[in-house]
Protein backbone atom coordinates (compact mmCIF):
# COMPACT_ATOMS: atom_id res chain seq x y z
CA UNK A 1 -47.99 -89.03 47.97
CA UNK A 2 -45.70 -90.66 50.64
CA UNK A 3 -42.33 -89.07 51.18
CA UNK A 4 -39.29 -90.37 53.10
CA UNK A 5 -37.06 -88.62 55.31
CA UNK A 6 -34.42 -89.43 57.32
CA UNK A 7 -36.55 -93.02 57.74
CA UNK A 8 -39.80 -91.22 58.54
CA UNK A 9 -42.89 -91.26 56.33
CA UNK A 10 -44.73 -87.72 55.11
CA UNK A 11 -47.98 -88.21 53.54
CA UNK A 12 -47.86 -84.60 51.47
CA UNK A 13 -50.80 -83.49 49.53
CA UNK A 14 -49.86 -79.87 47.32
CA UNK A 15 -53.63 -80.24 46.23
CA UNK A 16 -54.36 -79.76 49.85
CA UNK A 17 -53.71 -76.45 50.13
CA UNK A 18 -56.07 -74.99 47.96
CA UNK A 19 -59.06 -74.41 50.40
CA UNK A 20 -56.82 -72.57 52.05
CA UNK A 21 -54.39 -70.06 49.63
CA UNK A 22 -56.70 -70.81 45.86
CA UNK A 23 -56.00 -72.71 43.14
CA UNK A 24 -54.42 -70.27 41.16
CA UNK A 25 -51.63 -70.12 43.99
CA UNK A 26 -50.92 -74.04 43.42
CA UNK A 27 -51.42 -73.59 39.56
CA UNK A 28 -48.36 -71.32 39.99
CA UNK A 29 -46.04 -73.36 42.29
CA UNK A 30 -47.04 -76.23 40.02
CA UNK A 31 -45.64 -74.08 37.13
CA UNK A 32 -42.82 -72.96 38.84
CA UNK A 33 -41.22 -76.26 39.77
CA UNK A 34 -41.78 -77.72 36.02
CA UNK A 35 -38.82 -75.12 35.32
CA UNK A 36 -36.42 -77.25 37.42
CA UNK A 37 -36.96 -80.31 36.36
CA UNK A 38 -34.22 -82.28 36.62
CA UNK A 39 -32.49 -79.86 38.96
CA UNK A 40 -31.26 -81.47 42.48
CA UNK A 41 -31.49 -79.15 45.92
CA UNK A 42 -28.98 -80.13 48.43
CA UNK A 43 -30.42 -78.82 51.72
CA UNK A 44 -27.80 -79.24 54.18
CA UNK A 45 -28.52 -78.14 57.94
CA UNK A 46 -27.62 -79.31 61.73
CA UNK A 47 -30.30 -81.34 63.02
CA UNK A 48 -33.53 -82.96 61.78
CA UNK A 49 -35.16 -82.21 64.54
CA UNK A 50 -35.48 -79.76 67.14
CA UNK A 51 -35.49 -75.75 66.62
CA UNK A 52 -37.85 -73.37 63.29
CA UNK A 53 -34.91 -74.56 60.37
CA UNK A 54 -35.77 -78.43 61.03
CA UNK A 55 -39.48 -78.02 61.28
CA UNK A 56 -39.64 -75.62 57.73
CA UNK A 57 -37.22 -78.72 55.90
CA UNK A 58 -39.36 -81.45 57.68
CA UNK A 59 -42.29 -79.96 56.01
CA UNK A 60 -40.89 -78.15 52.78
CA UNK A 61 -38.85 -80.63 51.38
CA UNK A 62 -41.37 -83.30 50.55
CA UNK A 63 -44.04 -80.65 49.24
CA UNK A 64 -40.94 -80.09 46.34
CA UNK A 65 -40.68 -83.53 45.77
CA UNK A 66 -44.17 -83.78 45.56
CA UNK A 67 -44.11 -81.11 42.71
CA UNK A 68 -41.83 -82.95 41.47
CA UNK A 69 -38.62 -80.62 42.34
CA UNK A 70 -35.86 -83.35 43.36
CA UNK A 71 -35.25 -81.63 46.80
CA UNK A 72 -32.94 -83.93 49.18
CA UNK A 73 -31.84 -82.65 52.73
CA UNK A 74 -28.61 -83.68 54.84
CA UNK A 75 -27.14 -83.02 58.37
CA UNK A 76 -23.57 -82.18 58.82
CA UNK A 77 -22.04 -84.17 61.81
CA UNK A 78 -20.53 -83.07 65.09
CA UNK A 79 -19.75 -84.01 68.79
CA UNK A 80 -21.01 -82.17 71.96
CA UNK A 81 -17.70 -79.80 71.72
CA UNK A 82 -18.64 -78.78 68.12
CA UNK A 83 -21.94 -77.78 69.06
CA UNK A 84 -20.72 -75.90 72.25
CA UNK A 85 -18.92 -74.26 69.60
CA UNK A 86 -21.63 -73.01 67.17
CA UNK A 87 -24.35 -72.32 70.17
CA UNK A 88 -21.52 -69.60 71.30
CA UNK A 89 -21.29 -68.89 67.32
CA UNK A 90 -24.85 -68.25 67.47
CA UNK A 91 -25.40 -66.16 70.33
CA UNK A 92 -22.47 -64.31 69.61
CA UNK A 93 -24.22 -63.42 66.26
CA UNK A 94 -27.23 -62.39 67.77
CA UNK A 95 -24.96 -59.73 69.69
CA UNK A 96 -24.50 -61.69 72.75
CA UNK A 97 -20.99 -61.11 74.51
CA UNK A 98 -19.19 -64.63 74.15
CA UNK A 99 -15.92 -66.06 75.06
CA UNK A 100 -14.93 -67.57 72.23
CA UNK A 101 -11.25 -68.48 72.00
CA UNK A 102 -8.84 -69.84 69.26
CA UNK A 103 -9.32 -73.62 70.18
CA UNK A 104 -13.13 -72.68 69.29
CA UNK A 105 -12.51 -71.45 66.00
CA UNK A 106 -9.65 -74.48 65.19
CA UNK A 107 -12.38 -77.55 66.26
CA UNK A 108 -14.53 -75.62 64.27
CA UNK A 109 -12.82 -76.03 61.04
CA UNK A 110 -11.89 -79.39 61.79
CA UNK A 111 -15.08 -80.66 61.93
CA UNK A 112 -15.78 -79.07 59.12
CA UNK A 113 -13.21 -80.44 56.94
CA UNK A 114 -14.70 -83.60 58.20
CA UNK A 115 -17.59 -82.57 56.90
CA UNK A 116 -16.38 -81.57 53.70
CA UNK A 117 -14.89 -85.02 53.21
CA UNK A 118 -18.00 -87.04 53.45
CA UNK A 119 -20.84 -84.32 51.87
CA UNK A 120 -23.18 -85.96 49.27
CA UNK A 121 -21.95 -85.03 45.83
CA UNK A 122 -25.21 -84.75 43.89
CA UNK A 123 -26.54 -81.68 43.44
CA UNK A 124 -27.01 -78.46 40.96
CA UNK A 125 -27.81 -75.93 43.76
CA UNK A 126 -26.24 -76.49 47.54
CA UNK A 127 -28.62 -74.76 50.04
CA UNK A 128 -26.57 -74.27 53.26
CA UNK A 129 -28.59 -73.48 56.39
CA UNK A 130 -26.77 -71.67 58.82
CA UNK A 131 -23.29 -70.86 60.13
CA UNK A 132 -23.14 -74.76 61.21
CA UNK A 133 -22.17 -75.49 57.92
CA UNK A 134 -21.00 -72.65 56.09
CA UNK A 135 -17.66 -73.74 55.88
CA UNK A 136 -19.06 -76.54 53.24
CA UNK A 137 -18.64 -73.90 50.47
CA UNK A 138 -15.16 -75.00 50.56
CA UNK A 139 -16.09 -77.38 48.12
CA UNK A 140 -17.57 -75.23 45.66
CA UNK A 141 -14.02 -75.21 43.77
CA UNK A 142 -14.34 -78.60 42.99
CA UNK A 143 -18.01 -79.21 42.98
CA UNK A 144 -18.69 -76.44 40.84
CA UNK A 145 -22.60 -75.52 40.79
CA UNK A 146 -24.32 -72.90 42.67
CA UNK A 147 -24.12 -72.25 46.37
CA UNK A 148 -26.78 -70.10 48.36
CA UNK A 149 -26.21 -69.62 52.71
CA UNK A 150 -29.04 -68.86 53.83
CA UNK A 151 -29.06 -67.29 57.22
CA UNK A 152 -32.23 -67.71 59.74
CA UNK A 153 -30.49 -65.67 62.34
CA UNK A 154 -30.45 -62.17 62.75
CA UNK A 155 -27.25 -60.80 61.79
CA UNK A 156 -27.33 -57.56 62.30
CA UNK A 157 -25.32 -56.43 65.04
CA UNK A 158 -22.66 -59.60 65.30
CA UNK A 159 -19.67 -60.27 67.57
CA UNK A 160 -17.13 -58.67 65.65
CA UNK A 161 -14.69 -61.72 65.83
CA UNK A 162 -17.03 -64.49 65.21
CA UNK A 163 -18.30 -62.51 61.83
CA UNK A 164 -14.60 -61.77 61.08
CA UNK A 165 -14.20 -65.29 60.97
CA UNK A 166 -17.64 -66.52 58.93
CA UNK A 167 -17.34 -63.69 56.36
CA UNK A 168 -14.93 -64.66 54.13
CA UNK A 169 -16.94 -68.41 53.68
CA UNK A 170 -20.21 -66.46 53.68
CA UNK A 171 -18.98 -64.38 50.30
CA UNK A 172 -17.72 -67.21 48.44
CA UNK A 173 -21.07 -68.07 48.09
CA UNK A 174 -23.32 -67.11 44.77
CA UNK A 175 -26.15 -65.74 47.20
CA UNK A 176 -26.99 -65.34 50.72
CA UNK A 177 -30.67 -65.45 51.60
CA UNK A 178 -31.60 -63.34 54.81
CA UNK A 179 -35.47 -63.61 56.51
CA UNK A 180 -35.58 -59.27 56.64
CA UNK A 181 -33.83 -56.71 55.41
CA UNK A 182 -32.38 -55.54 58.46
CA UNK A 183 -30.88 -58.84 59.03
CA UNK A 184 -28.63 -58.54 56.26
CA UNK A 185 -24.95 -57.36 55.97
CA UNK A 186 -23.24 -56.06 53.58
CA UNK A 187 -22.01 -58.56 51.11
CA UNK A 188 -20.36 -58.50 47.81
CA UNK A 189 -22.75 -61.27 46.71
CA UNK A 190 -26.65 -61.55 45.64
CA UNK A 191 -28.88 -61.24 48.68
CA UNK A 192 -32.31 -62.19 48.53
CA UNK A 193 -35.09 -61.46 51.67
CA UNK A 194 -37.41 -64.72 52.08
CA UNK A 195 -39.25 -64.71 55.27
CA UNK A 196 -40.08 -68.19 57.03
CA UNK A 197 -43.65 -69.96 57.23
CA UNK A 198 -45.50 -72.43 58.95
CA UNK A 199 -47.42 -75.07 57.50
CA UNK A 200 -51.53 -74.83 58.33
CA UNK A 201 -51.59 -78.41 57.80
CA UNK A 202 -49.23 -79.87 60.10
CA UNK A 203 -49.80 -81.51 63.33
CA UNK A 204 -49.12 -77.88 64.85
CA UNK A 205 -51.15 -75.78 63.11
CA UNK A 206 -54.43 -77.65 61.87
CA UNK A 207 -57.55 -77.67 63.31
CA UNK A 208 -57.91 -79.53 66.93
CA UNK A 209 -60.80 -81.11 68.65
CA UNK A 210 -62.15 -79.60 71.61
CA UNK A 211 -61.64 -83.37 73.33
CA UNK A 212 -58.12 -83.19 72.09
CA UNK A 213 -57.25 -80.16 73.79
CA UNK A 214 -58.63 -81.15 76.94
CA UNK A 215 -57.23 -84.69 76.62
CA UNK A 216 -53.23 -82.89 76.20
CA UNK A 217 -53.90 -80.39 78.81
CA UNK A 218 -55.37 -82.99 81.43
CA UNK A 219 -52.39 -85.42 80.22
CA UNK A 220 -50.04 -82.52 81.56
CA UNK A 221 -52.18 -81.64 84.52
CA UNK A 222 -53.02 -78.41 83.36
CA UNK A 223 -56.60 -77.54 84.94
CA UNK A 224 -58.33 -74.70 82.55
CA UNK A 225 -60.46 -72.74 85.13
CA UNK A 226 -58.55 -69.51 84.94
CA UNK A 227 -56.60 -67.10 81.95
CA UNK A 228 -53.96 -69.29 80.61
CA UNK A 229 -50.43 -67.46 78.94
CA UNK A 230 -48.23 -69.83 77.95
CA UNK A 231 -44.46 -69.51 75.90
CA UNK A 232 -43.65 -71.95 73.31
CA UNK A 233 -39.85 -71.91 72.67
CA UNK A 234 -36.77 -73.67 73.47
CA UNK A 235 -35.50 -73.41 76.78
CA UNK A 236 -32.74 -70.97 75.57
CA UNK A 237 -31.36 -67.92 77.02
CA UNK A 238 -32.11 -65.78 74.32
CA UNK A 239 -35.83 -66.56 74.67
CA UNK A 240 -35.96 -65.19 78.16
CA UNK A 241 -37.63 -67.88 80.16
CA UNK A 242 -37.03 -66.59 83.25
CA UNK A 243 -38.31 -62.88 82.73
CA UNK A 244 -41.32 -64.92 81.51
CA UNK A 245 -41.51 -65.80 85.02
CA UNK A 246 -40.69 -62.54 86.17
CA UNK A 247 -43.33 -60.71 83.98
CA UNK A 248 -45.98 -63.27 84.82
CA UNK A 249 -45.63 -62.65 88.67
CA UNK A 250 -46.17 -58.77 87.71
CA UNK A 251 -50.00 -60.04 86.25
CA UNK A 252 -50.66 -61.99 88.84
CA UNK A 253 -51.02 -59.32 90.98
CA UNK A 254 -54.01 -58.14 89.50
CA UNK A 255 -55.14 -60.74 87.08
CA UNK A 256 -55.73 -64.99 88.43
CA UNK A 257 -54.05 -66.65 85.77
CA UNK A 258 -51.74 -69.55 84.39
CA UNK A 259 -48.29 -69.99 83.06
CA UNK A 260 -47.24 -72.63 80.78
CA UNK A 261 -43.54 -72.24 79.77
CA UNK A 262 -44.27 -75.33 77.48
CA UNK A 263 -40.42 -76.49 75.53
CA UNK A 264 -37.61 -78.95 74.08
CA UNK A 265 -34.11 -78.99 73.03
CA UNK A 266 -32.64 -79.59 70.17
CA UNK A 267 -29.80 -81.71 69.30
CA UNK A 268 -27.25 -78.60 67.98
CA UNK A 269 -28.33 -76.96 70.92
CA UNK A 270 -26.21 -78.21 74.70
CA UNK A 271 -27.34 -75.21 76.71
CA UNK A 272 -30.54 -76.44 76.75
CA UNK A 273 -30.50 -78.29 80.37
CA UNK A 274 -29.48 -75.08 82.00
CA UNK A 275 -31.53 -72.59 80.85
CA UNK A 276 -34.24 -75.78 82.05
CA UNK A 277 -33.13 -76.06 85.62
CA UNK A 278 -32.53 -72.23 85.97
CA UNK A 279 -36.03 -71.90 84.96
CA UNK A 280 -37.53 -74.52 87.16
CA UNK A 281 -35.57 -73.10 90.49
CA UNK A 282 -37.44 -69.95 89.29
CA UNK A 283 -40.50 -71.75 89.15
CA UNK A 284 -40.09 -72.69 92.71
CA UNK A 285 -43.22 -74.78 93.87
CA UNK A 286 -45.66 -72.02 92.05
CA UNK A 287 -49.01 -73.99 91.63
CA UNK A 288 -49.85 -71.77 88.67
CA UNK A 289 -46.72 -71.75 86.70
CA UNK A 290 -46.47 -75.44 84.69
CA UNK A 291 -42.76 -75.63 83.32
CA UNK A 292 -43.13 -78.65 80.75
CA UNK A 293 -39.99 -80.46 78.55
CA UNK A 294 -41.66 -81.57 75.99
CA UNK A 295 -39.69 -83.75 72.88
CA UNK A 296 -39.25 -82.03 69.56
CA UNK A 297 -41.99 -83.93 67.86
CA UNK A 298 -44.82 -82.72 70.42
CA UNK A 299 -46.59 -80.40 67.51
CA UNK A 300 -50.38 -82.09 68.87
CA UNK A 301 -49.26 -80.86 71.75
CA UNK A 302 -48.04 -77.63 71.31
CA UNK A 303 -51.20 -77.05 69.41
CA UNK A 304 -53.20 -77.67 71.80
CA UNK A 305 -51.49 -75.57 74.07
CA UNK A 306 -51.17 -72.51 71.93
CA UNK A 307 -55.11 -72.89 71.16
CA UNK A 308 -56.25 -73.43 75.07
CA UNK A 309 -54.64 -70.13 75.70
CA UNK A 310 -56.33 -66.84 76.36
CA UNK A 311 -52.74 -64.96 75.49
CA UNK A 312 -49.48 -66.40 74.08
CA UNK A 313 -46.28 -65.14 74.81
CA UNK A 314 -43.18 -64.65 73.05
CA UNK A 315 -40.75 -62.63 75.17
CA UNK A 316 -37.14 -63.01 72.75
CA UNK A 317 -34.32 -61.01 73.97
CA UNK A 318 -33.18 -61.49 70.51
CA UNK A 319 -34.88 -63.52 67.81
CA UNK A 320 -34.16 -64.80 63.86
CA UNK A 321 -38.14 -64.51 63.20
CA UNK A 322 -39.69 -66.25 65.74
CA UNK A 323 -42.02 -69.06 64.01
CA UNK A 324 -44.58 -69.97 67.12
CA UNK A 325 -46.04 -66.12 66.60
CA UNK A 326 -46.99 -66.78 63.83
CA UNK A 327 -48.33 -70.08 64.92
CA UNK A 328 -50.39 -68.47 67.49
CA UNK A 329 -51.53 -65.98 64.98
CA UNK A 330 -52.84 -68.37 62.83
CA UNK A 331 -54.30 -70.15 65.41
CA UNK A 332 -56.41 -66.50 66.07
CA UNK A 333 -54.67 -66.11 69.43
CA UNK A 334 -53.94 -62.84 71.13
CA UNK A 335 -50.20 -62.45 71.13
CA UNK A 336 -47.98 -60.51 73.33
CA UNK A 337 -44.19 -60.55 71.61
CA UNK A 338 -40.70 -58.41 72.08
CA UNK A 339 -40.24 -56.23 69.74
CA UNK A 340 -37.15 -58.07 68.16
CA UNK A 341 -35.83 -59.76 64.72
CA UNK A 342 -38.56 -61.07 62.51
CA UNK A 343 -41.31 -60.31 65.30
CA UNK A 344 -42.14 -57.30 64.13
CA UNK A 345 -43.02 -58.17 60.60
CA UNK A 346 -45.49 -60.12 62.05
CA UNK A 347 -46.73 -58.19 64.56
CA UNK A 348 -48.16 -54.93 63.75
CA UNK A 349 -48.31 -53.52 67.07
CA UNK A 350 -51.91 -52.60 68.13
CA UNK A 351 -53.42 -54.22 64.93
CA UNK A 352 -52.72 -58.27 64.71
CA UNK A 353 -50.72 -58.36 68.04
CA UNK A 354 -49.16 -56.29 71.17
CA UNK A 355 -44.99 -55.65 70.92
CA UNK A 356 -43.31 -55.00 74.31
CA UNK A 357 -39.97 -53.51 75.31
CA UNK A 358 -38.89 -55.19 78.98
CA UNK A 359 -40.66 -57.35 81.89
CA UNK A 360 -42.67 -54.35 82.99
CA UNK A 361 -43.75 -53.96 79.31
CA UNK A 362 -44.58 -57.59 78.88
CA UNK A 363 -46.59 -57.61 81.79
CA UNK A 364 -48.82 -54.72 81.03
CA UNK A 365 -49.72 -55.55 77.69
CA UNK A 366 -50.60 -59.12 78.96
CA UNK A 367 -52.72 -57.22 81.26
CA UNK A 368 -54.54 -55.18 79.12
CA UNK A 369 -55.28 -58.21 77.02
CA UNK A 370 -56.44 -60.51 79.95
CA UNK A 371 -58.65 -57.62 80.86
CA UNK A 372 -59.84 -56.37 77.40
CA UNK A 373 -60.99 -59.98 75.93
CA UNK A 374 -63.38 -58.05 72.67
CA UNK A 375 -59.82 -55.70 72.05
CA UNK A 376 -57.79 -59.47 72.78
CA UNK A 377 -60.36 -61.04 69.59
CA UNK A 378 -60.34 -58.75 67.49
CA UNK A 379 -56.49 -58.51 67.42
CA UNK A 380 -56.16 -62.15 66.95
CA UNK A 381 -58.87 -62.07 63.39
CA UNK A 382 -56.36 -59.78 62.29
CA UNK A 383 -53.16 -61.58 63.01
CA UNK A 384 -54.83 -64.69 61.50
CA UNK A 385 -55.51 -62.80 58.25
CA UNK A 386 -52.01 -61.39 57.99
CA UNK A 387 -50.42 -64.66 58.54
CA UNK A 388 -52.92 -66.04 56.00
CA UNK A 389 -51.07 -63.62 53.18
CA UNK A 390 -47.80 -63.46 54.22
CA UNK A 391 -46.34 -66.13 56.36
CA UNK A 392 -47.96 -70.03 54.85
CA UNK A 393 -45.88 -71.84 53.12
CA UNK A 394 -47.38 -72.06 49.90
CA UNK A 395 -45.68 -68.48 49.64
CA UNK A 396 -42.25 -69.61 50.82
CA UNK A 397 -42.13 -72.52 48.01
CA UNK A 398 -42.89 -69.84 45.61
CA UNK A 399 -40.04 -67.75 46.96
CA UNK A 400 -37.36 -70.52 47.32
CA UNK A 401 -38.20 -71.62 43.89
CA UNK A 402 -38.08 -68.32 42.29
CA UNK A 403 -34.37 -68.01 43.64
CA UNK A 404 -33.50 -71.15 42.44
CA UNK A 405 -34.52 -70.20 39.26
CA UNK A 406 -32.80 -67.00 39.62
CA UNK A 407 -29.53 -68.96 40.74
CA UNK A 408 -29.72 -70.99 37.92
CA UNK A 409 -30.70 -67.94 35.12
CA UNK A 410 -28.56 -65.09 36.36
CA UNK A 411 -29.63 -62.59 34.55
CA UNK A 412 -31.75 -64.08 32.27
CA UNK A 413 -35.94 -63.00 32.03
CA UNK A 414 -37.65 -65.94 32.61
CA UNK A 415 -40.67 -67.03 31.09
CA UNK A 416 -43.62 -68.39 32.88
C-alpha cells in the first residue's frame, strides 16, 4: 500500500512484519484498529524531519493507515526565534541551567496562538508531541474531543520556571503519555508509560549488503583496517560530542582505533551549527576521528555505519530514550551508553550492553569491549533479542492504539 506524507511516498506493508514479531502479533493490531474505525488521529509535532519524534511519525503513521486507522500528522509553524525558544525549553527540561527570560515565554505564546488559529479541525483524538505545541490544547474548549501530550523528553528533574509555565497546558489535557516511569510528573490527569521503537524494516534498520557498507564508508573516506566506534546523534550539547572526543583519545592510548561522530540537525533545532564547529575544532586535524554532517534522511547511511562498527557509542549527558541504541542493538552491535533517561531500559548493564558514568567510564568500557571481542558478541545477541521483545514497533502500534481506545472508552472494559 502506498502512503503519502507531507508529498513523500511510503510503500507500507503490516503483512511484512510477520517473519519478524508472528502472525498472531499482526492478527492483534489488525483487531485492534477495526475498533477505531472511523476515528481520526491528529498527530501534531515540530518538524517532519530531523530528530527520534519525526522518524517514529514518518514510519508509524502510514502503518495505521494501512490498518486502516485514519491517522493524519501536522507541523506547527515557527521562525528561527521560536525555535531558539523551545531548544532553551527543552534543555531547560532536561535540567539544564537556561536563561530564559519573559520575552521568551511572550513569543512563545504568540506563536502559538498563531498556531491555534490555523490547526486542522478534523479530528476525534489530538495527539500533541512535545512542549512545541502544547499550548494547542487551548482549543480543546471549542474543539471538544480528546487531547493526549505526549512527552518524549525526560521530565524529571525540570527548570522550575519553564515547568511552572507548561504545567497548567500540560493538565488540561485528558492524558499525558510519558516513555518511563521516572519521566513522569505528577499530574492530575491519566498518564500512560509507552516506550519508543524503531522500525526493522526501514532504510536504518534492515538488512545491508556487505558491498553497501563498503560503498557508504568508502563514499565518506572511512578506511576499515582498524576497531571502528562511532556516535550517531545530533550534534547537540546534551549528546556530549565533545567528551566523545575526549573519551576516545583515552582508548587510543592503548587500543588503534576509529571515531566516527556521524550527525544532522534538525529543523526545530538552531544550536545545531555550534555544537558542529565546537566539535570539529576538537577534532583538530586527527586522521582517525571522521566528524561527518550528514542530512536527516541518511538512514542507508547511518546503517551502514552503525553495522561497520566494532562498538557504538552513545555518550547522553541527558537523554528522552535514546532511539540509535536500540538501533545498534538490533543491528547485534556491542554498545557502550550513559547511564541516562530511557538508556537504561534498554541496556541491561553487563547483559545486552555496557552503561557508563563519565569520560573515564566511557573509555574503559569501550576498552574492555575492543579488547574482549567473544564478551563484545555475546552482549550484542542479547541486546538484539531484547530489542526484538520490547522496543519494534509492532509493539508501539499496539500500545498507542490501546490508549486510544482507552481515551475514547474511559472506563469502559473493552471487548476484543
Amino acid at each position: 500500500m502506498a502512503v503519502t506524507i507531507d508529498g513523500k511516498t511510503y510503500q507500507i506493508g503490516i503483512s511484512q512484519y510477520e517473519p519478524i514479531v508472528g502472525k498472531s502479533t499482526i492478527d492483534e493490531l489488525r483487531l485492534l484498529a477495526s475498533k477505531l474505525s472511523g476515528k481520526v488521529i491528529q498527530n501534531v509535532n515540530s518538524t517532519f524531519t530531523g530528530g527520534g519524534v519525526a522518524e517514529i511519525l514518518s514510519r508509524m503513521v502510514p502503518l495505521l493507515q494501512q490498518l486502516g486507522v485514519d491517522a493524519r500528522w501536522n507541523i506547527i509553524r515557527g521562525n528561527d526565534a521560536f525555535y531558539q525558544v523551545t531548544k532553551k525549553f527543552h534543555n531547560a527540561l532536561h535540567g539544564r541551567k537556561e536563561e530564559i527570560t519573559a520575552a521568551d515565554f511572550s513569543l512563545f505564546r504568540e506563536v502559538s496562538e498563531k498556531n491555534m488559529a490555523v490547526l486542522d479541525q478534523q479530528g476525534d483524538i489530538f495527539f500533541i508531541h512535545d512542549p512545541q505545541p502544547v499550548m494547542l490544547i487551548n482549543r480543546k474548549k471549542e474543539q471538544g474531543k480528546k487531547w493526549a501530550w505526549r512527552c518524549h523528553i525526560d521530565i524529571s528533574q525540570p527548570d522550575p520556571a519553564v515547568w511552572q509555565f507548561l504545567e497548567p497546558f500540560v493538565v488540561q489535557y485528558d492524558a499525558a503519555v510519558f516513555s518511563a516511569p521516572a519521566f513522569s510528573r505528577e499530574l492530575p490527569i491519566r498518564q500512560f508509560l509507552i516506550s519508543p521503537s524503531i522500525d526493522p524494516l526501514s532504510d536504518k534498520n534492515r538488512e545491508l549488503p556487505q558491498e553497501t557498507i563498503d560503498s557508504v564508508l568508502a563514499k565518506y573516506n572511512v578506511p576499515q583496517d582498524k576497531p571502528i566506534i562511532t556516535q550517531v546523534s545530533r550534534f547537540d550539547y546534551l549528546k556530549d560530542p565533545v567528551g566523545v572526543i575526549k573519551a576516545f583519545e583515552m582508548v587510543r592510548k592503548s587500543v588503534d582505533c576509529r571515531l566516527v561522530l556521524a550527525g544532522g540537525t534538525a529543523t526545530d533545532d538552531p544550536e545545531s551549527d555550534k555544537v558542529l564547529a565546537e566539535v570539529r575544532e576538537k577534532a583538530g586535524k586527527n586522521p582517525d576521528i571522521h566528524v561527518l554532517l550528514i542530512p536527516p534522511d541518511s538512514n542507508i547511511e547511518i546503517n551502514a555505519f552503525q553495522r561497520a562498527s566494532t562498538v557504538v557509542l552513545q555518550k547522553s549527558l541527558r537523554e528522552g530514550f535514546g532511539l540509535t541504541v536500540a538501533e545498534a542493538l538490533w543491528k547485534a552491535k556491542p554498545v557502550v551508553a550513559s547511564a541516562v533517561g530511557g538508556i537504561t531500559l534498554q541496556i541491561q548493564n553487563k547483559f545486552t550492553g555496557l552503561t557508563s558514568h563519565g569520560i573515564e567510564g566511557t573509555a574503559f568500557a569501550l576498552k574492555q569491549l575492543l579488547s574482549n571481542p567473544d564478551y563484545a558478541r555475546w552482549l550484542g545477541e542479547n541486546g538484539r533479542e531484547h530489542v526484538r521483545y520490547n522496543f519494534l514497533i509492532t509493539r508501539h502500534i499496539r500500545d498507542y492504539l490501546l490508549l486510544f481506545l482507552a481515551m475514547e472508552h474511559p472506563g469502559d472494559i473493552i471487548t476484543l
